[in-house]
C-alpha atoms as a PDB file:
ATOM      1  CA  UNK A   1      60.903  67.052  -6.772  1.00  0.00           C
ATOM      2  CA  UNK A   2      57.655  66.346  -7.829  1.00  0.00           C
ATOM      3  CA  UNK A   3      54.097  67.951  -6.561  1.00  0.00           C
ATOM      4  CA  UNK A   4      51.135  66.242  -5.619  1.00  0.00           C
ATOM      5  CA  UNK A   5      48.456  66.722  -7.556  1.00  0.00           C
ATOM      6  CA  UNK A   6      45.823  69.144  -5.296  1.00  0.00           C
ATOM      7  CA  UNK A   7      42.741  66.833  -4.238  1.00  0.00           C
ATOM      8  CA  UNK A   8      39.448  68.099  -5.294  1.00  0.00           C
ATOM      9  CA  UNK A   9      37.067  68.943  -2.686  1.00  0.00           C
ATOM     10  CA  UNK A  10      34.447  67.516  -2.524  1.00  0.00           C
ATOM     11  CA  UNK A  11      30.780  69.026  -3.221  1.00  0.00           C
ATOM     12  CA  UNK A  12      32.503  71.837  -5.446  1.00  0.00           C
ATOM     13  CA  UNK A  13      32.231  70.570  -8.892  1.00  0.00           C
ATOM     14  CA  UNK A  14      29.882  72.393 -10.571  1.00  0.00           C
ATOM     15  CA  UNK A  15      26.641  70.433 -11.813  1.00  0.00           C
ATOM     16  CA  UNK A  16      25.616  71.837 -15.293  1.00  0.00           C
ATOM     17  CA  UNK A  17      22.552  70.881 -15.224  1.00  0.00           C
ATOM     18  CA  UNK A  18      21.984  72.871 -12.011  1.00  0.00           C
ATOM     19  CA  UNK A  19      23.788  75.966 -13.160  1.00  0.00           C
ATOM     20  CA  UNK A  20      21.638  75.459 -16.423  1.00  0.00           C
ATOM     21  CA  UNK A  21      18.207  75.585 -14.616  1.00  0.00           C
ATOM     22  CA  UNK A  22      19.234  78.430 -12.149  1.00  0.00           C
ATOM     23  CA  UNK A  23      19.972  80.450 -15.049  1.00  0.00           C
ATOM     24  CA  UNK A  24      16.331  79.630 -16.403  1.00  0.00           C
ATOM     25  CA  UNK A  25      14.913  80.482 -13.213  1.00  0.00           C
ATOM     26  CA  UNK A  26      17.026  84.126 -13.394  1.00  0.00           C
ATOM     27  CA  UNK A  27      15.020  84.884 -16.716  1.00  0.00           C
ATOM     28  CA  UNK A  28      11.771  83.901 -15.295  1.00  0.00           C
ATOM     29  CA  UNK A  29      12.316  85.746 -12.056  1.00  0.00           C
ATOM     30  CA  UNK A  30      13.413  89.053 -14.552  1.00  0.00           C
ATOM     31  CA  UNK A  31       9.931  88.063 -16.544  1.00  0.00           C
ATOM     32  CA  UNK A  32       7.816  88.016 -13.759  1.00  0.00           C
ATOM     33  CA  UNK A  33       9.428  91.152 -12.129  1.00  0.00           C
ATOM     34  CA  UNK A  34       9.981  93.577 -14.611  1.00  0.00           C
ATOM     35  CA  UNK A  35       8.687  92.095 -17.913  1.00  0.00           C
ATOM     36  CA  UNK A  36       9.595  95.033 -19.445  1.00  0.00           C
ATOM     37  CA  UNK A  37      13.022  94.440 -19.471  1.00  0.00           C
ATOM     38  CA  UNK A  38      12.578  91.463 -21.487  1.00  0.00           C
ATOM     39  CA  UNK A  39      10.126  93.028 -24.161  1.00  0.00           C
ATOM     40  CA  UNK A  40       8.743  96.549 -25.019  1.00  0.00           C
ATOM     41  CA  UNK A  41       5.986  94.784 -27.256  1.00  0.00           C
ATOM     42  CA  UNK A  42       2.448  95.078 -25.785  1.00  0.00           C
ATOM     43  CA  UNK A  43       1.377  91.551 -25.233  1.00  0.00           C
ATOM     44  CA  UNK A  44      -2.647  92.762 -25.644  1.00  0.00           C
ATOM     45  CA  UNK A  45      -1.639  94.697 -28.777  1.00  0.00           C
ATOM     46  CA  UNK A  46      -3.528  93.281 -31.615  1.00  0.00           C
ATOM     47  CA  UNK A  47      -2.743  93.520 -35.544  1.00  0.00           C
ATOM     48  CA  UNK A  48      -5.171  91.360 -37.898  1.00  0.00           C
ATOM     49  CA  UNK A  49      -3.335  91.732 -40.785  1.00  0.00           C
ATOM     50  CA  UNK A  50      -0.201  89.827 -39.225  1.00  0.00           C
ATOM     51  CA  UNK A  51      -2.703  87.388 -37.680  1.00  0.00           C
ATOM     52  CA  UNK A  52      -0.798  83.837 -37.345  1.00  0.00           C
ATOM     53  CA  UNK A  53       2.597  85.096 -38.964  1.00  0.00           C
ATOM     54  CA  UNK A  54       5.421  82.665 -38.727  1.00  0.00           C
ATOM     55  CA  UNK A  55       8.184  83.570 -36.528  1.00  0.00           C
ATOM     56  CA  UNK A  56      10.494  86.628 -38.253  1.00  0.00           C
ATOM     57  CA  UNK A  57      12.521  89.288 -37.571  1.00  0.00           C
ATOM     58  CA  UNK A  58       9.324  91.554 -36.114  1.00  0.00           C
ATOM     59  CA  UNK A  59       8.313  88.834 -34.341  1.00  0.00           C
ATOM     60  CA  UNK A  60      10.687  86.028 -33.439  1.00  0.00           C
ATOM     61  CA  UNK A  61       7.953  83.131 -31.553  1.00  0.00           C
ATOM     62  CA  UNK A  62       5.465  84.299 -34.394  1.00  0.00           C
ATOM     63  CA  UNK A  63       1.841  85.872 -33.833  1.00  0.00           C
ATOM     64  CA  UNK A  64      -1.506  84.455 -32.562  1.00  0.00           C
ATOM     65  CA  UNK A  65      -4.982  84.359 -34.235  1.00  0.00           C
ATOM     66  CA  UNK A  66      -5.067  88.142 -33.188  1.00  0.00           C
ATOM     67  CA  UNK A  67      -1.724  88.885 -34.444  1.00  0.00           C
ATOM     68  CA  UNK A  68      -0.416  89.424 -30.619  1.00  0.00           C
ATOM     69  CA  UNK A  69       2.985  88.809 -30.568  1.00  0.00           C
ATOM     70  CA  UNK A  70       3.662  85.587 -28.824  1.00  0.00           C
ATOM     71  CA  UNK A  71       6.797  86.233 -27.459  1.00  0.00           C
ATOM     72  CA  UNK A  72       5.654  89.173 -25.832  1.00  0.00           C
ATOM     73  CA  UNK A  73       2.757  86.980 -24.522  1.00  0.00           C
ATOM     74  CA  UNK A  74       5.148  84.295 -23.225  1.00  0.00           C
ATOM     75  CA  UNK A  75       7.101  86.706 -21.127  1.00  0.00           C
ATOM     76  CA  UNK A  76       4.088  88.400 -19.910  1.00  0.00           C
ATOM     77  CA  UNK A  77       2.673  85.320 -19.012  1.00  0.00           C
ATOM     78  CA  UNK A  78       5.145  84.225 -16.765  1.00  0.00           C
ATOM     79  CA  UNK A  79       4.072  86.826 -14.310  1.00  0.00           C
ATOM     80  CA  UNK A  80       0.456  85.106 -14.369  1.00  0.00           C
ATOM     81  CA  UNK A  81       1.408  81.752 -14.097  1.00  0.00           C
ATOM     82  CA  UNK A  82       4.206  81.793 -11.948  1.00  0.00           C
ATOM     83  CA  UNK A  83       2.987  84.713  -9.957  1.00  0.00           C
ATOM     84  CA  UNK A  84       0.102  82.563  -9.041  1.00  0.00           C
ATOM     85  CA  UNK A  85       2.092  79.435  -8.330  1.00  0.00           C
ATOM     86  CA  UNK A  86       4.165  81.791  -5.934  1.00  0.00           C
ATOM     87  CA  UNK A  87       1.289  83.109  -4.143  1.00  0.00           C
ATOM     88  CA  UNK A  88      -0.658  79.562  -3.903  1.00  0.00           C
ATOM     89  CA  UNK A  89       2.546  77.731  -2.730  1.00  0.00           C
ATOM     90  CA  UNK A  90       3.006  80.662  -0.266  1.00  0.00           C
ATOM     91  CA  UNK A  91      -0.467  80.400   1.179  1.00  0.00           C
ATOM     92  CA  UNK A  92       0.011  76.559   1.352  1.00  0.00           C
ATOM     93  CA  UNK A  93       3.201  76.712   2.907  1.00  0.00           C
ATOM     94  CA  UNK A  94       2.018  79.035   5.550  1.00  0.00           C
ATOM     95  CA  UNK A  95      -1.227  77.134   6.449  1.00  0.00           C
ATOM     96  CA  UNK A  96       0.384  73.844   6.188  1.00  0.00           C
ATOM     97  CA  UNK A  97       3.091  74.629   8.786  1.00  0.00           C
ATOM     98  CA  UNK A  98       0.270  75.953  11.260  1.00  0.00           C
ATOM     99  CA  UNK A  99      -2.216  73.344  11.065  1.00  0.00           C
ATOM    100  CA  UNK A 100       0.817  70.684  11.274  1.00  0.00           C
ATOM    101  CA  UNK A 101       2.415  72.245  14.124  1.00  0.00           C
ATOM    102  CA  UNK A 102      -0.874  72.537  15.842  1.00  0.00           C
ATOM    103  CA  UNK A 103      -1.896  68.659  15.174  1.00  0.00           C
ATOM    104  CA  UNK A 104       1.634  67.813  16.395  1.00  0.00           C
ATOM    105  CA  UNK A 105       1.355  69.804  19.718  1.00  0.00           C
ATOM    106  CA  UNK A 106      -2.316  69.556  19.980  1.00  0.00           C
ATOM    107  CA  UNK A 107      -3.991  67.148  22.674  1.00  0.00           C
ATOM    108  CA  UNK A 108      -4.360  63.443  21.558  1.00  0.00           C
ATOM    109  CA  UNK A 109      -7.777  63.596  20.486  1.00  0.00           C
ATOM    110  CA  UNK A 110      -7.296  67.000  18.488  1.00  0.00           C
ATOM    111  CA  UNK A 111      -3.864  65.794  17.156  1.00  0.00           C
ATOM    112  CA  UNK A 112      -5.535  62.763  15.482  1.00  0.00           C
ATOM    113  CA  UNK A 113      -8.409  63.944  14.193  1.00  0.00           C
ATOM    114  CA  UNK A 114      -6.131  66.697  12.370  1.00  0.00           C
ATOM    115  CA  UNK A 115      -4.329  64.050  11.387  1.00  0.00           C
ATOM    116  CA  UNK A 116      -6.922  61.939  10.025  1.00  0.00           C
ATOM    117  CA  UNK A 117      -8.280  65.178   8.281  1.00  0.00           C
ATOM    118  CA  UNK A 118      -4.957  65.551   6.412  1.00  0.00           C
ATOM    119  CA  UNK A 119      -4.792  61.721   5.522  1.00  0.00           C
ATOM    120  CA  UNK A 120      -8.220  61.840   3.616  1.00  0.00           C
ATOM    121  CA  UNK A 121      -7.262  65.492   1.792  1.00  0.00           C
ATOM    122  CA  UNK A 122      -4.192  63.659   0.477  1.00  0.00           C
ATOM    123  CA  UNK A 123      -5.548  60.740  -1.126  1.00  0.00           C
ATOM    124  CA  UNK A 124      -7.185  63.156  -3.523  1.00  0.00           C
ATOM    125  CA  UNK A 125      -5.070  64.845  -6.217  1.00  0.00           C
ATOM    126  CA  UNK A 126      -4.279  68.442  -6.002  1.00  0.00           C
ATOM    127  CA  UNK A 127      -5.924  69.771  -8.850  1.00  0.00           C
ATOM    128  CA  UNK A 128      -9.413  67.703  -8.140  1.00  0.00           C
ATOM    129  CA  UNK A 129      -9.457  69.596  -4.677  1.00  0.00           C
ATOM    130  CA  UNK A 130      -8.437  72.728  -6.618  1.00  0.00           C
ATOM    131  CA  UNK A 131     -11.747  72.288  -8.800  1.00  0.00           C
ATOM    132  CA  UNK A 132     -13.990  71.167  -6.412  1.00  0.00           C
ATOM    133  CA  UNK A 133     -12.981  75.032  -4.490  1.00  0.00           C
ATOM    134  CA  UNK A 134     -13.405  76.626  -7.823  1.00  0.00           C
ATOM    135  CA  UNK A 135     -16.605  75.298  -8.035  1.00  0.00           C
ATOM    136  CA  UNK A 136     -17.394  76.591  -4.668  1.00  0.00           C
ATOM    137  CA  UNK A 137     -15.711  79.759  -5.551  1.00  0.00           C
ATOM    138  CA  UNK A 138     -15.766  80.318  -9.108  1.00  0.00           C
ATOM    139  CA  UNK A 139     -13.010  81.451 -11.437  1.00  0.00           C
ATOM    140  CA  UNK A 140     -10.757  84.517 -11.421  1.00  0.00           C
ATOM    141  CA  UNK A 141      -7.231  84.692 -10.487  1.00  0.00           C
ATOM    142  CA  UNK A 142      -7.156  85.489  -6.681  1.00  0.00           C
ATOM    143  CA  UNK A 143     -10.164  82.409  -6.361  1.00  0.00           C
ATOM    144  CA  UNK A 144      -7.369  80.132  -8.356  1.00  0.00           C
ATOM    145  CA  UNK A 145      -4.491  80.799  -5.515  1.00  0.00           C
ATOM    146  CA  UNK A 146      -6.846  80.218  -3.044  1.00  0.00           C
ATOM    147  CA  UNK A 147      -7.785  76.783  -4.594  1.00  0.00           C
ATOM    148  CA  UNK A 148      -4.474  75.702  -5.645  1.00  0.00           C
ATOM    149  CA  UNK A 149      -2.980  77.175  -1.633  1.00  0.00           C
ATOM    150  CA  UNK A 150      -5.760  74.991  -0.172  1.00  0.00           C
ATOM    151  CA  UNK A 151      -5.352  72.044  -2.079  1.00  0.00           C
ATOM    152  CA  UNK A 152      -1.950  71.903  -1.060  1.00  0.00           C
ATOM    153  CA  UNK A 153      -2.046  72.262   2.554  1.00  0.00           C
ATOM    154  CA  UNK A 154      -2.146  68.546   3.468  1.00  0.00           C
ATOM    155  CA  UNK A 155       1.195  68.098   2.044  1.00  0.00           C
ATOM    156  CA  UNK A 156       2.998  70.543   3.873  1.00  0.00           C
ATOM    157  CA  UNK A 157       1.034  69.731   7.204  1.00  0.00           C
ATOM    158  CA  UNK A 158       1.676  66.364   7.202  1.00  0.00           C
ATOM    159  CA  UNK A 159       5.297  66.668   7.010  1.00  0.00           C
ATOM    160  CA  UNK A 160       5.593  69.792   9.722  1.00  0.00           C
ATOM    161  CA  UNK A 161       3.298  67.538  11.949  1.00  0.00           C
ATOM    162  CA  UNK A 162       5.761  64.481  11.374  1.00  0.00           C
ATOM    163  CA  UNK A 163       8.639  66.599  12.365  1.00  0.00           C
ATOM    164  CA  UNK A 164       7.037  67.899  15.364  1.00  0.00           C
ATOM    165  CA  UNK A 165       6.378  64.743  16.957  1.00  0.00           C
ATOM    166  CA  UNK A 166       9.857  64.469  16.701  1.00  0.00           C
ATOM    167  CA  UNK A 167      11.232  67.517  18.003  1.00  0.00           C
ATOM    168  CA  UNK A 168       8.680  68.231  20.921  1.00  0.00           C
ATOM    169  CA  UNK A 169      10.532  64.874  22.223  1.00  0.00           C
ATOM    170  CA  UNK A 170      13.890  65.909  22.286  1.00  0.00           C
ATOM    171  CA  UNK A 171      16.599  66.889  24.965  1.00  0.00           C
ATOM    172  CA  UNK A 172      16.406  70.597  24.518  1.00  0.00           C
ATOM    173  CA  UNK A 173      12.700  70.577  24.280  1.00  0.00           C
ATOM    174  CA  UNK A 174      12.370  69.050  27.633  1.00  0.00           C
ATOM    175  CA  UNK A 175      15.672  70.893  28.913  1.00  0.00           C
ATOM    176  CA  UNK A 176      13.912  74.288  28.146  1.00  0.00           C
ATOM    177  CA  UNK A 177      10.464  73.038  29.803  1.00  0.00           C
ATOM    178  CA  UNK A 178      12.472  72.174  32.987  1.00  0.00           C
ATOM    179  CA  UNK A 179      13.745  75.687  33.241  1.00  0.00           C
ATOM    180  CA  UNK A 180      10.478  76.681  32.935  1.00  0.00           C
ATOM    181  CA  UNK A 181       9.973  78.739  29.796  1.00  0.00           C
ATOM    182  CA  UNK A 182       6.463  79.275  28.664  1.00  0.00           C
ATOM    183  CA  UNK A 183       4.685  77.342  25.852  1.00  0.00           C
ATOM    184  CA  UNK A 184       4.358  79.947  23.506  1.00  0.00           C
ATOM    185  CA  UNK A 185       8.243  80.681  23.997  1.00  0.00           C
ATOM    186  CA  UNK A 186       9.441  77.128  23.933  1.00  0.00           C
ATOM    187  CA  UNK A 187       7.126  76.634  20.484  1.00  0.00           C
ATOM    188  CA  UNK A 188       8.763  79.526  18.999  1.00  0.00           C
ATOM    189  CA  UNK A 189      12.399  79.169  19.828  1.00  0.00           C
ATOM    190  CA  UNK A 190      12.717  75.602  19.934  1.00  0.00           C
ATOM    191  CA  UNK A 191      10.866  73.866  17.718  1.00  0.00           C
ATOM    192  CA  UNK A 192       9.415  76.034  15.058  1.00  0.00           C
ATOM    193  CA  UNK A 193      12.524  76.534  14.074  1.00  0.00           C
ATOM    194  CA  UNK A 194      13.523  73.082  13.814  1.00  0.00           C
ATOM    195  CA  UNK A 195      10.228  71.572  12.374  1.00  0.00           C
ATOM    196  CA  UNK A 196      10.548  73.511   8.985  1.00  0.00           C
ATOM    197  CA  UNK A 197      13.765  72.213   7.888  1.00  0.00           C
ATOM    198  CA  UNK A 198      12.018  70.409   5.235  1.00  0.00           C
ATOM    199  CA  UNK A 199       9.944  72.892   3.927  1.00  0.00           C
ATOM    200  CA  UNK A 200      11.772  75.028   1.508  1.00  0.00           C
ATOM    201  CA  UNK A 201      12.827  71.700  -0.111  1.00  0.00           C
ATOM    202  CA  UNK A 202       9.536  70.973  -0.531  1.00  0.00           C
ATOM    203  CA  UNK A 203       8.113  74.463  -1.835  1.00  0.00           C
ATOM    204  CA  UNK A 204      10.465  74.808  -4.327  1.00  0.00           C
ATOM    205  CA  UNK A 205       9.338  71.022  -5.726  1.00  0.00           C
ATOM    206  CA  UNK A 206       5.384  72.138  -4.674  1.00  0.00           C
ATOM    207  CA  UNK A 207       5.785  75.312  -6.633  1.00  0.00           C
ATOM    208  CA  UNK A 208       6.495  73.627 -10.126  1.00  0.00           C
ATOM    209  CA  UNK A 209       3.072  71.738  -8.860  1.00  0.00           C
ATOM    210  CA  UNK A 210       1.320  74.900  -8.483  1.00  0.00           C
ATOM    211  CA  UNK A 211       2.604  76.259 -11.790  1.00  0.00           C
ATOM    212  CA  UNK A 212       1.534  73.099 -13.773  1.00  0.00           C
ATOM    213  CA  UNK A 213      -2.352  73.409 -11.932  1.00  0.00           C
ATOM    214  CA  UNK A 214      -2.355  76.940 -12.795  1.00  0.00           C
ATOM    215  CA  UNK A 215      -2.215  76.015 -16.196  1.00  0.00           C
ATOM    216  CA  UNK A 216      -4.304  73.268 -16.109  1.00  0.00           C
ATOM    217  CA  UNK A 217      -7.288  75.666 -14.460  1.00  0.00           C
ATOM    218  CA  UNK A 218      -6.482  78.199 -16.792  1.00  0.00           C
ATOM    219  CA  UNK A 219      -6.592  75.769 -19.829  1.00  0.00           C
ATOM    220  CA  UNK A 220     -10.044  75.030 -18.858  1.00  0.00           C
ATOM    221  CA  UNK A 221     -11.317  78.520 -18.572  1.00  0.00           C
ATOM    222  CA  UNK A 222     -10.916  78.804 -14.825  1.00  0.00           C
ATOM    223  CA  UNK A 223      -7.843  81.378 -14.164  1.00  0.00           C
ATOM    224  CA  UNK A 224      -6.924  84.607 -15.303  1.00  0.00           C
ATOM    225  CA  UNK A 225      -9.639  85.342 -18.222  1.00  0.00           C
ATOM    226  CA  UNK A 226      -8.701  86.312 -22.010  1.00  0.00           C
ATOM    227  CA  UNK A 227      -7.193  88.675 -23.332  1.00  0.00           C
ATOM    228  CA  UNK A 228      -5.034  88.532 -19.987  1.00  0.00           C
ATOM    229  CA  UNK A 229      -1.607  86.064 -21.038  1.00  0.00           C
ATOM    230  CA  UNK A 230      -1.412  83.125 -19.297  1.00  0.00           C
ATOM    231  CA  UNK A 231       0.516  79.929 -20.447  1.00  0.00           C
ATOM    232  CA  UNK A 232      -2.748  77.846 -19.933  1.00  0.00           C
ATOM    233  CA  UNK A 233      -4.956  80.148 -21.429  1.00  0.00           C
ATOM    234  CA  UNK A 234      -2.872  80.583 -24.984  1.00  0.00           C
ATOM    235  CA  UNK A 235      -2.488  77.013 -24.780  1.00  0.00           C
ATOM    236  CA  UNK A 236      -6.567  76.217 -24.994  1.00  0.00           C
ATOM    237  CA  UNK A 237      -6.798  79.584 -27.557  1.00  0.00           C
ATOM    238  CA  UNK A 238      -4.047  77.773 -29.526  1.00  0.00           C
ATOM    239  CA  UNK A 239      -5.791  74.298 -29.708  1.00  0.00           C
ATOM    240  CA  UNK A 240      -7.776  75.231 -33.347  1.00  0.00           C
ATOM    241  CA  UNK A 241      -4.513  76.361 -34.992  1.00  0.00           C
ATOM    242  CA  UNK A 242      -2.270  73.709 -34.214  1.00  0.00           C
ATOM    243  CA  UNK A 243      -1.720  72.400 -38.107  1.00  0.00           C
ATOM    244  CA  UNK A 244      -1.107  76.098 -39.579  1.00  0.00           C
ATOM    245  CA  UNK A 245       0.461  77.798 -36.783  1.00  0.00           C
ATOM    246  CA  UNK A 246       2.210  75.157 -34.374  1.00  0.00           C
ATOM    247  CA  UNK A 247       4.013  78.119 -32.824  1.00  0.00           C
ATOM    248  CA  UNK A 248       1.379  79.926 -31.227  1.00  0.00           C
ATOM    249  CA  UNK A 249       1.389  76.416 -28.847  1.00  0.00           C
ATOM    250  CA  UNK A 250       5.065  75.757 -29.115  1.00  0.00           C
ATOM    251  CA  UNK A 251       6.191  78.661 -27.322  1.00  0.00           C
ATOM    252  CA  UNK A 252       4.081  78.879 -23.913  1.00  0.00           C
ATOM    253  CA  UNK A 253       4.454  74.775 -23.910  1.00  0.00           C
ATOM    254  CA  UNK A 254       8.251  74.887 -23.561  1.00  0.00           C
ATOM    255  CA  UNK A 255       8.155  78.034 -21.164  1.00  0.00           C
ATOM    256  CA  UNK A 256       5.717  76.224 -18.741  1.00  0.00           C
ATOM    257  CA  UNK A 257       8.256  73.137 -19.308  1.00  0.00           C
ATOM    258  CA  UNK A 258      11.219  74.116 -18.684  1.00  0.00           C
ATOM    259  CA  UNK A 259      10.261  76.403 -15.596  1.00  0.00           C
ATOM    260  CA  UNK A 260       8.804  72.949 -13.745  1.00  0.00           C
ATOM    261  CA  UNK A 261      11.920  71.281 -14.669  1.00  0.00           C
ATOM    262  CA  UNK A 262      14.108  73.662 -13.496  1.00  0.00           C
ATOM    263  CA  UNK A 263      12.129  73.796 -10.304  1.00  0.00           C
ATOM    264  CA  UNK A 264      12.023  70.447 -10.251  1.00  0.00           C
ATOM    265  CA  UNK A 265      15.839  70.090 -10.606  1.00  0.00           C
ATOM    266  CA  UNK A 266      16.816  73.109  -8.356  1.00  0.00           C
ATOM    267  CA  UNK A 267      14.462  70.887  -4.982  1.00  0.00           C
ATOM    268  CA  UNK A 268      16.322  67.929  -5.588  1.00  0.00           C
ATOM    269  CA  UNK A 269      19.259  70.082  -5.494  1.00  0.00           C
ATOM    270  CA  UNK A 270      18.073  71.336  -2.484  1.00  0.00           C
ATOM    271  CA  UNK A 271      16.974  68.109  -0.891  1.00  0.00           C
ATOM    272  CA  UNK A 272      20.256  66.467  -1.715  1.00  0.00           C
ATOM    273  CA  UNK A 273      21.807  69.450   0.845  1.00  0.00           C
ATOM    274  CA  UNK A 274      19.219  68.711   3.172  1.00  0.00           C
ATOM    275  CA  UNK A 275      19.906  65.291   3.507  1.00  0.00           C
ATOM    276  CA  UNK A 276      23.599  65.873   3.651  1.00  0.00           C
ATOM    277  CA  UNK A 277      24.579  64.209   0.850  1.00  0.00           C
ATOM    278  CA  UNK A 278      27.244  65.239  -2.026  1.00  0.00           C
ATOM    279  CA  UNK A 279      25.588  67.089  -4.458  1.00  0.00           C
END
């Protein structure tokens, strides 16, 4: 008698790709948290006479101009640049989901003109609002998550706001206003908690943002300052050895890379399960 062949289920095959970049993100989560793990090599320690060695056995990325060790630099860095990102996309995340649930419950008057205040903010790009705050503020590292966390905002308060309009309309809103709950309880039971469905989908997208203008500020002298590692900051010290020492570039390149891929590749994930759809 012959047995049917079991069906696959679907939405359990595994996705490569996905297993790949959560993997990545592991690492960089291990890097940022406990570098040490990774490395014992002092990423400030400086040798002249190995200044701009190749990759080897004592050093397998190579060494900088100082004779760092770039590996050492690279891992260390993560904790700058993706620490940052974290803590900008945080603040943004949090802000955004205020100021868009207060436009969306907010009188008409109040609603719109947070509304229109958004609508302007966005039609800027990120990292031009994030300079035009570090020129207010100047540079440093806790003035750079404030820029990149406010430059963000709009984003996530549009979206909250969108979804509020929705939800303030619905049954159980207007079921639970009948029975005569209280504002501040109906806001925080009932649609808080349904307004910020999209939001972790699009945090984990926003944070490869934040990473990438992290970089960029850093690159241009504006984030953590030398001799601290950060990915945009041994990127601009690499630019005058680029033809005898591509590695000292190489290596903080593919880490900032591959860590907005993977972000990039674990929201769309994540998106794809938010809109119900096999991923």
């Amino acid at each position: 008698m012959a047995v049917a062949a079991p069906v696959p289920r679907p939405g359990v095959r595994t996705r490569p790709g996905l297993v790949l970049a959560l993997l990545v993100l592991a690492v960089l989560v291990v890097a940022v948290a406990a570098p040490g793990l990774v490395t014992r090599v002092d990423p400030l320690a400086a040798d002249p006479l190995r200044a701009l060695a190749p990759p080897g056995a004592g050093h397998p990325l190579g060494t900088d101009h100082l004779g760092r060790d770039v590996f050492a630099r690279v891992v260390y860095g993560a904790r700058h640049s993706l620490g940052i990102g974290v803590l900008a996309t945080a603040l943004a995340v949090g802000a955004g989901s205020l100021l868009g649930l207060a436009a969306g419950l907010a009188a008409r008057l109040a609603g719109e003109a947070l509304a229109r205040l958004f609508d302007v903010l966005s039609t800027f790009p990120e990292l031009l609002l994030a300079l035009l705050v570090i020129a207010i503020t100047g540079p440093g590292t806790w003035n750079v998550v404030a820029a990149i966390g406010i430059a963000q905002i709009p984003t996530y308060a549009r979206v909250v706001r969108a979804q509020t309009f929705v939800v303030r309309r619905s049954g159980y809103v207007e079921q639970a206003v009948t029975f005569g709950h209280s504002r501040a309880r109906v806001v925080a039971r009932h649609v808080l908690p349904n307004v910020v469905g999209p939001v972790p989908v699009l945090a984990t997208m926003g944070l490869g943002q934040a990473v990438i203008a992290t970089s960029g500020l850093s690159f241009l002298g504006m984030g953590p300052q030398p001799p601290a590692p950060e990915w945009g900051t041994m990127l601009a010290e690499s630019r005058d050895y680029l033809r005898v020492a591509s590695w000292v570039a190489f290596s903080p390149g593919v880490a900032l890379t591959l860590s907005v891929v993977c972000l990039t590749v674990a929201g769309r994930h994540l998106q794809r399960r938010f809109e119900g759809r096999t991923p």
